[in-house]
Protein backbone atom coordinates (compact mmCIF):
# COMPACT_ATOMS: atom_id res chain seq x y z
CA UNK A 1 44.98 3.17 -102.85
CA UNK A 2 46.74 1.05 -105.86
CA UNK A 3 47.41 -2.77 -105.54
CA UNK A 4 49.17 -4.05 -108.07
CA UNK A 5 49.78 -7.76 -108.77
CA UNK A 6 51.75 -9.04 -112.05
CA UNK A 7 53.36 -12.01 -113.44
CA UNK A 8 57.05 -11.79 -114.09
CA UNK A 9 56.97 -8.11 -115.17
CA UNK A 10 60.14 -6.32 -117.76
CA UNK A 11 62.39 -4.65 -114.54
CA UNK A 12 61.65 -1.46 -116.43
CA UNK A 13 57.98 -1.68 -115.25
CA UNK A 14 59.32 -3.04 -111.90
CA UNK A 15 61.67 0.07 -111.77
CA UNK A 16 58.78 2.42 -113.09
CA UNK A 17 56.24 1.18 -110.19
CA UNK A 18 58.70 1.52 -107.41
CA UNK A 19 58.83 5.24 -107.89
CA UNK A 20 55.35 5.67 -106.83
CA UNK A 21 54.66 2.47 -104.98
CA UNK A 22 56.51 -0.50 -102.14
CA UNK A 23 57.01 -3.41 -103.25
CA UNK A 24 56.09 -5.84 -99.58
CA UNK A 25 56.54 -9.16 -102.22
CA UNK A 26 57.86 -10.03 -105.44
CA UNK A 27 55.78 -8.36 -108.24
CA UNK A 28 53.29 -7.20 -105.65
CA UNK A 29 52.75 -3.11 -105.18
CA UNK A 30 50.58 -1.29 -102.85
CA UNK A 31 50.39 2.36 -102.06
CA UNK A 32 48.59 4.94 -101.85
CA UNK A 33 48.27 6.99 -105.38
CA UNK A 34 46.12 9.73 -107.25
CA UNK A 35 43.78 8.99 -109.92
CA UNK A 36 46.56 10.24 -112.18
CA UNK A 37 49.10 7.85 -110.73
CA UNK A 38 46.94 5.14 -110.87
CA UNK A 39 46.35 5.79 -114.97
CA UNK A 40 49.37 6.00 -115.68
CA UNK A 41 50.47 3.04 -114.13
CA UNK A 42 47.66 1.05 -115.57
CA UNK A 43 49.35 2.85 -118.64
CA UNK A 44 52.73 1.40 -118.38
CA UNK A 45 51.26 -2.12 -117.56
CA UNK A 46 49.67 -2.19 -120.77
CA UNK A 47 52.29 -1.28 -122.65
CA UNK A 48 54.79 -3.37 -121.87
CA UNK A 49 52.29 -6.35 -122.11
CA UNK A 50 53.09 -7.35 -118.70
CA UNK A 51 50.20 -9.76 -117.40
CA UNK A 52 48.32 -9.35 -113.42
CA UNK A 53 45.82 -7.12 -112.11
CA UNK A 54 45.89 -3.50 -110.92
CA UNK A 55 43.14 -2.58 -108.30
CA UNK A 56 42.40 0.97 -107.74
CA UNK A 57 40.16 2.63 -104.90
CA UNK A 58 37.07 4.16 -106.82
CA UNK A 59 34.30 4.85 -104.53
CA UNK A 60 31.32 4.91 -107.16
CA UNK A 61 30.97 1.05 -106.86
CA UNK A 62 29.57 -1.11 -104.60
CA UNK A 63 33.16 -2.81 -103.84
CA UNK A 64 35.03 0.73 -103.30
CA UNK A 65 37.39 -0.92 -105.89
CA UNK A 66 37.63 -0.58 -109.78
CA UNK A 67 39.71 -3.65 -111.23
CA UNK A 68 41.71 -4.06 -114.41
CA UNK A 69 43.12 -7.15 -115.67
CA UNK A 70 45.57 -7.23 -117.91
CA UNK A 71 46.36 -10.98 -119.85
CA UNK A 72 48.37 -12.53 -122.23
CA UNK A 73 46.93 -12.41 -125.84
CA UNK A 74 46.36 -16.68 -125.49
CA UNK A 75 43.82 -16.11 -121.99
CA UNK A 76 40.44 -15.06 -121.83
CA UNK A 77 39.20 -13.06 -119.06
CA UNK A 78 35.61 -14.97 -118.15
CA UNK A 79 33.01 -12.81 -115.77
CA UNK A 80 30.96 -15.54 -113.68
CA UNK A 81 29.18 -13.58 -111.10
CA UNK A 82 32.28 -14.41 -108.70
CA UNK A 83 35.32 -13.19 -108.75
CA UNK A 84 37.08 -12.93 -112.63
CA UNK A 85 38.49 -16.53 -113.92
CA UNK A 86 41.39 -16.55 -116.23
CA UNK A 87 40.36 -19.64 -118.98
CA UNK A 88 43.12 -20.90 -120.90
CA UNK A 89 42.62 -21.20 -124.43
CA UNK A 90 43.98 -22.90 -127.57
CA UNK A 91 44.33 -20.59 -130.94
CA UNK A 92 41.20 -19.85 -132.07
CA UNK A 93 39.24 -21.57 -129.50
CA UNK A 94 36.26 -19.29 -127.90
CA UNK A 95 35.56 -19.30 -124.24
CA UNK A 96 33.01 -21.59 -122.87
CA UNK A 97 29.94 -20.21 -121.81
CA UNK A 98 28.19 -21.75 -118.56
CA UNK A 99 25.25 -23.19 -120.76
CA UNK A 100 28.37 -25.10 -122.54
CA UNK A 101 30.35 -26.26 -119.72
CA UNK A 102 29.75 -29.66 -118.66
CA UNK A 103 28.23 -30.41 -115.21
């Protein structure tokens, strides 16, 4: 199982992920896909710089899901014990840690 989610992705990716997956909303695919599929997919998301989440089925953790974000080169990706936050940042400016946050 694949479930893709991106943000305004090049219609060559669109094009490319509609060959192997359906597309139920706008920049949302789902389907069922090898491991192969699924890597090459995660592939093609990277290299066009497109910006979401991919989740793939992967039964060796405790979810049954593996996860890969994919962000613009001005987000962080912050791991809280919850789900993933994406943190907006200024140039140059480092994440906040929790021990930095306020409150």
């Amino acid at each position: 199982m694949l479930v893709a989610n991106l943000v305004s992705p090049p219609e060559r990716l669109r094009g490319y992920l509609q060959r192997f997956l359906h597309e139920p909303s706008p920049c949302t695919f789902v389907g069922g896909a090898t491991s192969e599929i699924c890597e090459d997919v995660a592939g093609a998301v990277r290299a066009t710089g497109a910006e979401g989440f991919v989740a793939v089925s992967d039964f060796k953790t405790e979810s049954g899901f593996r996860y890969l974000y994919f962000r613009r080169r001005d987000h962080a990706l912050v791991e809280d014990l919850g789900p993933a936050m994406i943190e907006h940042m200024r140039a140059g400016e480092k994440p906040k840690s929790k021990e930095e946050s306020p409150g």
